[in-house]
Protein backbone atom coordinates (compact mmCIF):
# COMPACT_ATOMS: atom_id res chain seq x y z
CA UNK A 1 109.18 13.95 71.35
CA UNK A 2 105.40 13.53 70.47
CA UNK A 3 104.63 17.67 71.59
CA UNK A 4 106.00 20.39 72.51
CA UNK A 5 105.23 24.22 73.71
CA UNK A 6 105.31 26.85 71.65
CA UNK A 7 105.22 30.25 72.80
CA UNK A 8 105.49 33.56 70.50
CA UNK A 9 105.97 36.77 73.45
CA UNK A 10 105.45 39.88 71.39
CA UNK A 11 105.61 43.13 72.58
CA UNK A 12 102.08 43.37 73.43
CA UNK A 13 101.07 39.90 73.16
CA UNK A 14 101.17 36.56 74.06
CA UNK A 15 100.45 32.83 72.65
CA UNK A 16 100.81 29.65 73.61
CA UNK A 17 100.26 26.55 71.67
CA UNK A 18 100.70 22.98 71.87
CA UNK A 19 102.34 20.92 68.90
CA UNK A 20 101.67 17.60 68.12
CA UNK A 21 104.95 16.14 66.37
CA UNK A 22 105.89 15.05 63.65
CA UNK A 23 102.86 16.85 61.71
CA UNK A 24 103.44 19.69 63.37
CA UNK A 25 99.67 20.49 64.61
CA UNK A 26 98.53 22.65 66.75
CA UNK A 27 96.08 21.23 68.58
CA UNK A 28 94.99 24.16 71.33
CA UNK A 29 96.09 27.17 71.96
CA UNK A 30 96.52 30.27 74.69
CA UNK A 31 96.07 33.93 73.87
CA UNK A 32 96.37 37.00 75.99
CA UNK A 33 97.15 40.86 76.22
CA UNK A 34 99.77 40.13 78.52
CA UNK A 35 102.52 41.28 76.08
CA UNK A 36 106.73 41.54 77.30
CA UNK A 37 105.83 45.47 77.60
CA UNK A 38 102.82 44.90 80.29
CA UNK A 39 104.93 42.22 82.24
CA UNK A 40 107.96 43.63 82.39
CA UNK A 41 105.71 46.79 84.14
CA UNK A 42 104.87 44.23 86.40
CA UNK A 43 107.97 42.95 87.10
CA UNK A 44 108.89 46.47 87.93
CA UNK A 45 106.21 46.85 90.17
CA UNK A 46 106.70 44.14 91.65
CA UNK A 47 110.32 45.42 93.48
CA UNK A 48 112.05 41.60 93.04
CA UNK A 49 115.38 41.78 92.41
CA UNK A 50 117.30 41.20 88.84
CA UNK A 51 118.23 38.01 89.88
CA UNK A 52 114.48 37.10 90.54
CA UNK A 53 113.30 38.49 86.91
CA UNK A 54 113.13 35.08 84.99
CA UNK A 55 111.94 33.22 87.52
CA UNK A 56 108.64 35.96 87.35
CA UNK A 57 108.30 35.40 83.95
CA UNK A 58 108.72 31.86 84.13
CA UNK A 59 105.72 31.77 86.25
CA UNK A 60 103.93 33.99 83.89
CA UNK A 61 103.76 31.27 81.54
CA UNK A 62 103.17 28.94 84.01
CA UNK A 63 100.04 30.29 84.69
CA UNK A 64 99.22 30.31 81.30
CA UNK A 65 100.35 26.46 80.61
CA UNK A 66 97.65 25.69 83.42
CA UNK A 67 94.81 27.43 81.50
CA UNK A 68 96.12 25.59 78.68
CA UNK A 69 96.16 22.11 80.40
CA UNK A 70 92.46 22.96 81.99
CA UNK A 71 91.38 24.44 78.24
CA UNK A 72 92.63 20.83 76.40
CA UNK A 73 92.31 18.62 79.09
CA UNK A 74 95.81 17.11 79.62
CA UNK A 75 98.30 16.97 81.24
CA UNK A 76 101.56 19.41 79.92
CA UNK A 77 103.99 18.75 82.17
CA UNK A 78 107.83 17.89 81.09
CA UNK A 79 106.76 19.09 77.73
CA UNK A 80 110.04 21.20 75.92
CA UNK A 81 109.32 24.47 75.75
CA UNK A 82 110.64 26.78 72.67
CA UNK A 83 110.41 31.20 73.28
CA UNK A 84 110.58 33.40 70.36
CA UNK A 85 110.15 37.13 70.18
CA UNK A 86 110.91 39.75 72.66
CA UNK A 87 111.07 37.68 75.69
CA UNK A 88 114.83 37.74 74.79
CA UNK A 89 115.24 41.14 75.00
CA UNK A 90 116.33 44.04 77.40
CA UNK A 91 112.70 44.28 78.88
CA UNK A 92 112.41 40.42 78.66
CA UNK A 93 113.08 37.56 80.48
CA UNK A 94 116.66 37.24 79.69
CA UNK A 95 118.52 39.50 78.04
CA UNK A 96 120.16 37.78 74.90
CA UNK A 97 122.88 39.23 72.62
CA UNK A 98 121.88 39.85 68.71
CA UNK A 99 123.07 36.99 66.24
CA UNK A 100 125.36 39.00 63.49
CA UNK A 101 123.92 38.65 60.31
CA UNK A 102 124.57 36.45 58.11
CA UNK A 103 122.65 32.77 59.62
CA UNK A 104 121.48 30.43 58.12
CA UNK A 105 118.22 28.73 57.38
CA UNK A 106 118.39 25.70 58.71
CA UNK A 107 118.58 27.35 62.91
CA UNK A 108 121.82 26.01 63.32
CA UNK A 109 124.01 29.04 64.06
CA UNK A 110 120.81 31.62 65.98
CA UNK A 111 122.03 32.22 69.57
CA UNK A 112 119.76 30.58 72.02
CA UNK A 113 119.30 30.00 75.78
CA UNK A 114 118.78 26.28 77.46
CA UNK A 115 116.82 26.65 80.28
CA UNK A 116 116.57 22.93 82.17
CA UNK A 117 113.77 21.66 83.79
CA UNK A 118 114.06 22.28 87.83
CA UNK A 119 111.98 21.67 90.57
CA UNK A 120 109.93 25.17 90.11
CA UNK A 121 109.51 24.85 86.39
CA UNK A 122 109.68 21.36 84.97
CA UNK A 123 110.00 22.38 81.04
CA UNK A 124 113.18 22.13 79.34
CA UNK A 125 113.31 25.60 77.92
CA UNK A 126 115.03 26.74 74.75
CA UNK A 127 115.05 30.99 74.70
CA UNK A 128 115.74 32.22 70.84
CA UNK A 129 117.31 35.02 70.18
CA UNK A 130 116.75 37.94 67.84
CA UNK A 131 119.82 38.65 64.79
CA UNK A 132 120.98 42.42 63.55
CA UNK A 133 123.06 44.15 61.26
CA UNK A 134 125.19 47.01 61.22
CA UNK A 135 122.31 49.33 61.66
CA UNK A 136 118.88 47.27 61.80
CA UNK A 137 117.68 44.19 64.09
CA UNK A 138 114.92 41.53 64.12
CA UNK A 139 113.47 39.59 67.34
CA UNK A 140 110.67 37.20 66.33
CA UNK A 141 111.30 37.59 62.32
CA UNK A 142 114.71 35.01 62.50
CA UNK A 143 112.44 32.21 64.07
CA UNK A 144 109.69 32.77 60.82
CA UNK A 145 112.34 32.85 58.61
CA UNK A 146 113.80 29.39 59.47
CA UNK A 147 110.23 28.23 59.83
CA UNK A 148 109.66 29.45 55.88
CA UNK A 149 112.72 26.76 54.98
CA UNK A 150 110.67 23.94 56.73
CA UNK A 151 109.92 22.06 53.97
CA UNK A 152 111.01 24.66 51.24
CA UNK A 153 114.60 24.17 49.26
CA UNK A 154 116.73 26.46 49.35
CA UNK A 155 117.48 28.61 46.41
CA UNK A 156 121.00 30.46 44.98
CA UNK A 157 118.75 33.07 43.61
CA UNK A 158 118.27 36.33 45.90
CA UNK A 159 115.10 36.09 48.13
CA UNK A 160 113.21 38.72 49.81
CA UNK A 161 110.75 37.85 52.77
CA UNK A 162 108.24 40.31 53.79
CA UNK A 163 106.98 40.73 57.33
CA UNK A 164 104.48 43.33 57.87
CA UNK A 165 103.75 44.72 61.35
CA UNK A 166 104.09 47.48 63.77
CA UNK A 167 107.46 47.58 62.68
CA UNK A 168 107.87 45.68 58.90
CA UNK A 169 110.96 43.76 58.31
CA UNK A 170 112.05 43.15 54.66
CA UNK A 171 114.89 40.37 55.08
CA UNK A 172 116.98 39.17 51.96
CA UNK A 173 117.94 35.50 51.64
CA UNK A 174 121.44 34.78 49.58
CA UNK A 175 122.27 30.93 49.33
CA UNK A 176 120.21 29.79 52.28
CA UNK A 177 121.49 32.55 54.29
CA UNK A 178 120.08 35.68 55.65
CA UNK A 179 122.21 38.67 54.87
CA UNK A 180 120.22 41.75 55.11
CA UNK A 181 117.17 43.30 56.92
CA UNK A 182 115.65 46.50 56.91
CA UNK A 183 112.62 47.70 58.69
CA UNK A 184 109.75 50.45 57.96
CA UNK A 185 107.34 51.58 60.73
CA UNK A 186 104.59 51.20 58.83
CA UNK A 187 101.96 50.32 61.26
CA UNK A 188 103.52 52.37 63.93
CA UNK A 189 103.00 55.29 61.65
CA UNK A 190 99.40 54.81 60.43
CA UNK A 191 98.55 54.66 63.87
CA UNK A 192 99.79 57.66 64.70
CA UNK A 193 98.28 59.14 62.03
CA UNK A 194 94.82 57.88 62.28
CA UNK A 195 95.07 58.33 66.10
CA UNK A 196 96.65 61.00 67.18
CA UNK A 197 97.24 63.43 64.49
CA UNK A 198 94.80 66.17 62.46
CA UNK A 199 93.96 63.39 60.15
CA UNK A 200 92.32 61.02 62.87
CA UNK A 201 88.91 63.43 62.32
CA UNK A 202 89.73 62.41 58.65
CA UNK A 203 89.57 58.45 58.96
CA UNK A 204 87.15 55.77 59.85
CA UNK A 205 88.24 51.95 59.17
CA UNK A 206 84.57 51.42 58.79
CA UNK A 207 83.65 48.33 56.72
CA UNK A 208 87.04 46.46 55.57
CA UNK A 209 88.96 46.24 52.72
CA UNK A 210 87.29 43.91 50.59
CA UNK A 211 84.74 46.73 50.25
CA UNK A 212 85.18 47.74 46.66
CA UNK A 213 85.24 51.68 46.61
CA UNK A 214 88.07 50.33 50.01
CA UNK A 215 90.06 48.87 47.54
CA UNK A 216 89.85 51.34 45.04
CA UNK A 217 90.82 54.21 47.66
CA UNK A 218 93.77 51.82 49.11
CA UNK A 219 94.70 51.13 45.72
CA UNK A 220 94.99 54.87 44.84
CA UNK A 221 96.96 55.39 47.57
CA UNK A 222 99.47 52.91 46.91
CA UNK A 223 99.61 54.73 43.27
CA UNK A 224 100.33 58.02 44.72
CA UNK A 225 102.78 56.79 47.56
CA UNK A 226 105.13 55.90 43.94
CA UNK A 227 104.84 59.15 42.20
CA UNK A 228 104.63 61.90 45.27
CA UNK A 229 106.53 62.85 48.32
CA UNK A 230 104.84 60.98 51.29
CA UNK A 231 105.33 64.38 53.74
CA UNK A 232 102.67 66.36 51.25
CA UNK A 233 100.57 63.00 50.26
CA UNK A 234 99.45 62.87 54.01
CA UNK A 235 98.00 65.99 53.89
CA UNK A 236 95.75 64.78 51.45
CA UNK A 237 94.07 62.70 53.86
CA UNK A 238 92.63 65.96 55.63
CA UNK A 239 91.49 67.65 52.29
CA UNK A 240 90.37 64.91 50.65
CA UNK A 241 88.04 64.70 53.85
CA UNK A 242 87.29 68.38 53.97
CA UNK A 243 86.74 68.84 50.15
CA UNK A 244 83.96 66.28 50.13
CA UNK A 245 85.95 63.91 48.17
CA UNK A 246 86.21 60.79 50.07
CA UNK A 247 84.44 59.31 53.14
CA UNK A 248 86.15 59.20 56.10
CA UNK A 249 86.55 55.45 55.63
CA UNK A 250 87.52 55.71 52.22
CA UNK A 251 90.34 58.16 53.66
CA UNK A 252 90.95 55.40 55.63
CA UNK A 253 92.21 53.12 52.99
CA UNK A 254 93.83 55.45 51.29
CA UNK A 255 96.29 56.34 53.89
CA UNK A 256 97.14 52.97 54.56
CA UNK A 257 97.60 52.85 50.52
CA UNK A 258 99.94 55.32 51.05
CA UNK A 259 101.83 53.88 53.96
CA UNK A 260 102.02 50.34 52.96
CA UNK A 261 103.46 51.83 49.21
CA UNK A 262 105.73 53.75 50.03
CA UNK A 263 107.02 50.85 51.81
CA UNK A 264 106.40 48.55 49.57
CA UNK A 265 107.98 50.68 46.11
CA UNK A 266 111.42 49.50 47.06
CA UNK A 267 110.72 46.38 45.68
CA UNK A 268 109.22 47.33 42.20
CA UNK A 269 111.31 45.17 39.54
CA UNK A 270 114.24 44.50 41.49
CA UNK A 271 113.30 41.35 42.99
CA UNK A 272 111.93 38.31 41.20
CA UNK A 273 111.86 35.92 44.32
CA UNK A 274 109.61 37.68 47.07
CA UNK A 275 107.47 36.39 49.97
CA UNK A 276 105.07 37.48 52.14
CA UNK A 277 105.08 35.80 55.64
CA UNK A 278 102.21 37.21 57.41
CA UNK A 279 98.21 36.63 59.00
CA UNK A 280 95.34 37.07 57.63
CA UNK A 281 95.01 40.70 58.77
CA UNK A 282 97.99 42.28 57.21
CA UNK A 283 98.31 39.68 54.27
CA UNK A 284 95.58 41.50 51.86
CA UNK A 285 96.93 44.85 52.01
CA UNK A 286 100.30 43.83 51.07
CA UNK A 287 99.58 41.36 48.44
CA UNK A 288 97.10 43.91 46.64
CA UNK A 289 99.79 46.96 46.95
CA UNK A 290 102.84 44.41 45.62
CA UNK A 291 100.50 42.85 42.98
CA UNK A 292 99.08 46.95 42.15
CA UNK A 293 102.94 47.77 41.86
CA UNK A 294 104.59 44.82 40.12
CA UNK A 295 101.47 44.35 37.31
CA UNK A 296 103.76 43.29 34.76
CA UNK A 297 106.11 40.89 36.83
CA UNK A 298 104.16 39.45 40.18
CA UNK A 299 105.94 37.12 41.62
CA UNK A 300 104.87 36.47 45.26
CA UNK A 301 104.78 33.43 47.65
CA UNK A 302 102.24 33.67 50.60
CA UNK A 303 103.47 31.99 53.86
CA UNK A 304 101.82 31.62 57.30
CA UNK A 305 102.95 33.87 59.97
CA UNK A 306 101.83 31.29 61.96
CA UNK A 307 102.72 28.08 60.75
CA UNK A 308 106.18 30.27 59.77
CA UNK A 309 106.78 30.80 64.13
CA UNK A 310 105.96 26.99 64.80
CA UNK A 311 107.76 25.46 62.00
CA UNK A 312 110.93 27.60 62.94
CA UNK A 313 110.93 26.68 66.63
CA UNK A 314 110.57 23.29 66.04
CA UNK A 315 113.53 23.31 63.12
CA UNK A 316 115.71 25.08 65.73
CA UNK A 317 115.13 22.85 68.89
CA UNK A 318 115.53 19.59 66.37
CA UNK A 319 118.88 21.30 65.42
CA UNK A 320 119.92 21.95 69.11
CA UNK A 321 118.81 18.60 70.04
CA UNK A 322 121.15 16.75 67.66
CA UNK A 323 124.54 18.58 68.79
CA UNK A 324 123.51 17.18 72.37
């Protein structure tokens, strides 16, 4: 196999790349808005039947593999295909069962779906399914995971791995396996809150983080998300605003301080061994709240999100490809 498709379907959106193997390169790439939420509304809309629903999707990213072959101008046909994310899901494509935790790193034991090329969609098509626990899940995070372990060894020390998101998953790694997962809305509730609560007239993201008296605010914040009760820190967003003390962007950084801290507090001193696997967006505020919290012990590895997604599709098709 020279390439191969790669496709992350996330809630609200959607990528496609090609991968040039063995280096693992992506060489061009398809984005769009046209998350599993906004086509499964179509789908609906549509009135086809359940037996019809992953041949729609299917030629949803068809469509999108022909703006990729016009965009790089090639020819993609008969290239494998490999789906993480929520198009395995109840409101995806196919509707996969949860792996039990533990699995392991290496792909080998993640429930997938082979798909074989047909006359209406000529990619061999590997589906990857999400993994849960007792009382938490993941869909996207297990293919990142195994992507992390691409070229890294593993280690018999406890690992946690950080994803940051809408929904944040903190996953712990025991000898190569994962064996725990917990997640924190985190950016599910800042959006609320700078949205569609009192404190929205509060907030303004204005000019960025790297802005110093940005950092300073979101740095605060984190402090007081470790020493308060979250419930009353909030509120300080609106009277900080009101009592002339911060800007409305400043108050901006400050309750994402206070957000990202409070989820990110668990993890003062009891891990030596912690990653963050995440883009270039998210990445900052979480390495400057775990470095502001752990200032006497900072141990944290920076991966990829997106190299992470590639590397782990590629690790699991290689792994399904050898039991053939």
């Amino acid at each position: 196999m020279e390439k191969f498709l790669s496709c992350d379907w996330g809630t609200s959106s959607f990528r496609l790349r090609i991968v040039e193997v063995p280096g693992l390169l992506v060489v061009a790439e398809q984005k769009s808005d046209q998350g599993i939420t906004n086509s499964f509304e179509l789908w609906k809309q549509s009135k086809k039947s359940e037996d019809d629903r992953l041949i729609f999707y299917l030629d949803i990213i068809g469509h999108h593999i022909k703006i990729l072959e016009e965009k790089s101008g090639t020819s993609l046909n008969e290239l494998p295909l490999v789906i993480s994310g929520m198009a395995s899901s109840t409101i995806g494509m196919i509707n996969l069962p949860y792996k039990e935790l533990p699995f392991s790193m290496d792909g080998s034991d993640l429930d997938v779906k082979m798909i074989e090329a047909g006359d209406s969609f000529s990619h061999r098509t590997i589906i990857v399914s999400g993994a849960k626990s007792i009382d938490d899940m993941m869909r996207g995070e297990e293919t990142q995971l195994v992507g992390c372990f691409y070229k890294k060894p593993f280690d018999k020390k406890d690992q946690i791995f950080i994803f940051p998101g809408t929904h944040s998953k903190h996953i712990i790694v025991e000898n190569g396996k994962a064996v725990a997962v917990k997640t924190y809305m985190t950016g599910e509730f800042f959006k609320l809150l700078s949205k569609k609560s009192i404190l929205s007239h509060s907030v303004d993201e204005g000019t960025g983080l790297l802005h110093p008296e940005n950092i300073r605010q979101f740095e605060k914040g984190v402090g007081d998300s470790a020493e308060s009760n979250l419930l009353h820190s909030c509120f300080r967003v609106r009277t900080n605003h009101l009592f002339g003390k911060f800007t409305r962007q400043e108050n901006y950084y400050y309750l994402s301080g206070l957000l990202i801290g409070t989820e990110m507090k668990e993890l003062t001193g009891g891990y030596v061994n912690v990653s963050l696997v995440s883009n270039k967006i998210l990445g900052p505020y979480y390495e400057k709240a775990f470095n502001f919290l752990n200032k006497k012990n900072s141990i944290l590895e920076i991966h990829n999100a997106d190299e992470a997604i590639v590397h782990g599709q590629f690790k699991i098709y290689k792994k399904i490809s050898e039991k053939e």
